[in-house]
Protein backbone atom coordinates (compact mmCIF):
# COMPACT_ATOMS: atom_id res chain seq x y z
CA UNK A 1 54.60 13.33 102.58
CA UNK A 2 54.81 13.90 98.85
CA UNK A 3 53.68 11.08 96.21
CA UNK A 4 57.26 11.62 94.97
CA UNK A 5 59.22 10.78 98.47
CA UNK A 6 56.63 7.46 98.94
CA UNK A 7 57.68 6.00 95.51
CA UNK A 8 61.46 6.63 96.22
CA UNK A 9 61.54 5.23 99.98
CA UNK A 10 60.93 1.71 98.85
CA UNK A 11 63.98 2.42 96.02
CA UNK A 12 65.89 4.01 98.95
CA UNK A 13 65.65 1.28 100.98
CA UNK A 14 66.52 -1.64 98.36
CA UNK A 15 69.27 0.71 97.45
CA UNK A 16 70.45 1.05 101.07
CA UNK A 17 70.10 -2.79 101.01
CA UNK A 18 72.35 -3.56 98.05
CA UNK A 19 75.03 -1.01 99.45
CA UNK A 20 74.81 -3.02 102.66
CA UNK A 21 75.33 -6.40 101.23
CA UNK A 22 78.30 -5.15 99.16
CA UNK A 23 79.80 -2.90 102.01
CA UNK A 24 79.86 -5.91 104.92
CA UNK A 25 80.46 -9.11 101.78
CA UNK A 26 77.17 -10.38 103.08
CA UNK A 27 77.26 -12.45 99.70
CA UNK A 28 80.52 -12.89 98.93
CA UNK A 29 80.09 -15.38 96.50
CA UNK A 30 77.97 -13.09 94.63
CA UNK A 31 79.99 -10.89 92.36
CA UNK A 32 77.21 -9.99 90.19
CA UNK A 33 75.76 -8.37 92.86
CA UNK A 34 78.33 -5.61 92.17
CA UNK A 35 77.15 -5.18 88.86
CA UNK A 36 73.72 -5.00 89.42
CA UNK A 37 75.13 -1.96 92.04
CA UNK A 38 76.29 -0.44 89.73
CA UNK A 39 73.47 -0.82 86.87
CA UNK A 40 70.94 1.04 89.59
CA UNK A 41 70.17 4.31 87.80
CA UNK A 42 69.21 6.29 90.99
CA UNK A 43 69.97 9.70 89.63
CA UNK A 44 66.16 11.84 89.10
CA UNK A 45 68.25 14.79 87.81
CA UNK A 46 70.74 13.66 84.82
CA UNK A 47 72.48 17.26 85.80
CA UNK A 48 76.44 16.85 85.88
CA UNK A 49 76.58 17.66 89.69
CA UNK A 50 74.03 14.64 90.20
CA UNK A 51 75.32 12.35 88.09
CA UNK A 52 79.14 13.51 89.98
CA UNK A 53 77.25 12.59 93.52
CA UNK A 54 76.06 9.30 91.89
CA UNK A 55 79.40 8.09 90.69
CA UNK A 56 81.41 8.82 93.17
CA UNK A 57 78.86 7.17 95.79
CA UNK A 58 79.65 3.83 93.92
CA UNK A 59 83.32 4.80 93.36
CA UNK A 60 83.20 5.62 97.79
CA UNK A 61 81.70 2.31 98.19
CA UNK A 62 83.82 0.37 96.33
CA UNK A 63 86.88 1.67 97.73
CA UNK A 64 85.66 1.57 101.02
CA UNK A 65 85.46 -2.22 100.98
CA UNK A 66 88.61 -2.77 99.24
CA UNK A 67 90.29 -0.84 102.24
CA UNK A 68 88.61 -3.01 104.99
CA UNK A 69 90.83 -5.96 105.95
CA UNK A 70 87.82 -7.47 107.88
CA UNK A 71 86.07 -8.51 104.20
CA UNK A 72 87.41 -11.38 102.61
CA UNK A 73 89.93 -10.72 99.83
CA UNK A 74 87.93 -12.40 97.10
CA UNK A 75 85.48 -9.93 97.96
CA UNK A 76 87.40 -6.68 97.98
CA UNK A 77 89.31 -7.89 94.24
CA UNK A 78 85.84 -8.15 92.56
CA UNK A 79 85.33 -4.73 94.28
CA UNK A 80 88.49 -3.67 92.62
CA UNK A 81 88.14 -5.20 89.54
CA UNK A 82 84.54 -3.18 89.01
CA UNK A 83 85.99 0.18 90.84
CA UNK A 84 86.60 1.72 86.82
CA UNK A 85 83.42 1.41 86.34
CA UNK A 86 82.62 4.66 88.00
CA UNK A 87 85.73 5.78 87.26
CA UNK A 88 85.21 5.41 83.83
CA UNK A 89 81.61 7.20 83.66
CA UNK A 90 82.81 10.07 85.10
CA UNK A 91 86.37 10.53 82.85
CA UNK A 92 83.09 10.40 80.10
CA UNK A 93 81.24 13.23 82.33
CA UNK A 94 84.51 15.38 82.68
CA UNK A 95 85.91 14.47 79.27
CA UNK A 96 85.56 18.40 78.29
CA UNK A 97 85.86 19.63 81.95
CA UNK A 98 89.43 20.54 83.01
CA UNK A 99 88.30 20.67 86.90
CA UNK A 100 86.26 17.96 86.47
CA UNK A 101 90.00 16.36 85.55
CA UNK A 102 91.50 17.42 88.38
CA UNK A 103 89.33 15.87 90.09
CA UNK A 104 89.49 12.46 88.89
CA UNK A 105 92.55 12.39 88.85
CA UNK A 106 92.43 13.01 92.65
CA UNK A 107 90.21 10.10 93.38
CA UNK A 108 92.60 7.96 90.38
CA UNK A 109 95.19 8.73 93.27
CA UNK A 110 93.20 7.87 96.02
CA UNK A 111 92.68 4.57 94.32
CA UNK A 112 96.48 3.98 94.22
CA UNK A 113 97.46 4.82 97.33
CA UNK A 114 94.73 2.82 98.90
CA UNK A 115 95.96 -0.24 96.53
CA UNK A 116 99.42 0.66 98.04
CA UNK A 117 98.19 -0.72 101.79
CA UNK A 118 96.39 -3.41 101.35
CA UNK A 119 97.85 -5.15 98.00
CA UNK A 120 99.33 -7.16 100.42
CA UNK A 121 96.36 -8.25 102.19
CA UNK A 122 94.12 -8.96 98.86
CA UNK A 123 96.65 -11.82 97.16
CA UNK A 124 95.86 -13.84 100.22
């Protein structure tokens, strides 16, 4: 095992940890935990594809728990309310990119239809 791949499994894992707690609301009453998600610079490579992996991992995980009825609805609005986060780092990536565009506004669509089903279920 390379010295590189020991110093990132211990980053890997609290990473995989954080995810975790946010994914399942294991700290609901922890919205800064969301932030501090989202502050985790895990990207080695600052190349556009990289950074595109990295963003939409957080935008993925975010919109994941929004969608899951099973987490409380507090929980899945703070989700929502930090979802342009990602969004909003990668309209900066793409800002000269016309596919890179396209693409956002696919997952800006996503976003809304996902909103669509379960508004309902977050004004609990």
């Amino acid at each position: 095992m390379s010295q590189t791949a020991q110093l990132d499994s211990p980053i890997n894992e609290y990473l995989q940890h954080v995810q975790k707690q946010i994914r399942f609301a294991k700290e609901p009453d922890n919205p800064s935990l969301i932030s501090h998600y989202l502050d985790i610079d895990t990207c080695r490579q600052k190349s556009v594809e990289s950074l595109k992996q990295h963003y939409e991992r957080q935008f993925r995980l975010l919109l994941d728990t929004v969608a899951d009825e099973l987490i409380p609805s507090h929980w899945r609005c703070c989700c929502l309310d930090n979802i342009n986060k990602p969004l909003g780092q990668l309209a900066r990536l793409f800002a000269n990119n016309q596919d890179g565009q396209a693409y956002l506004c696919k997952l800006k669509y996503e976003l809304n239809m996902t909103c669509h089903y379960v508004l309902s279920g977050l004004s609990r």
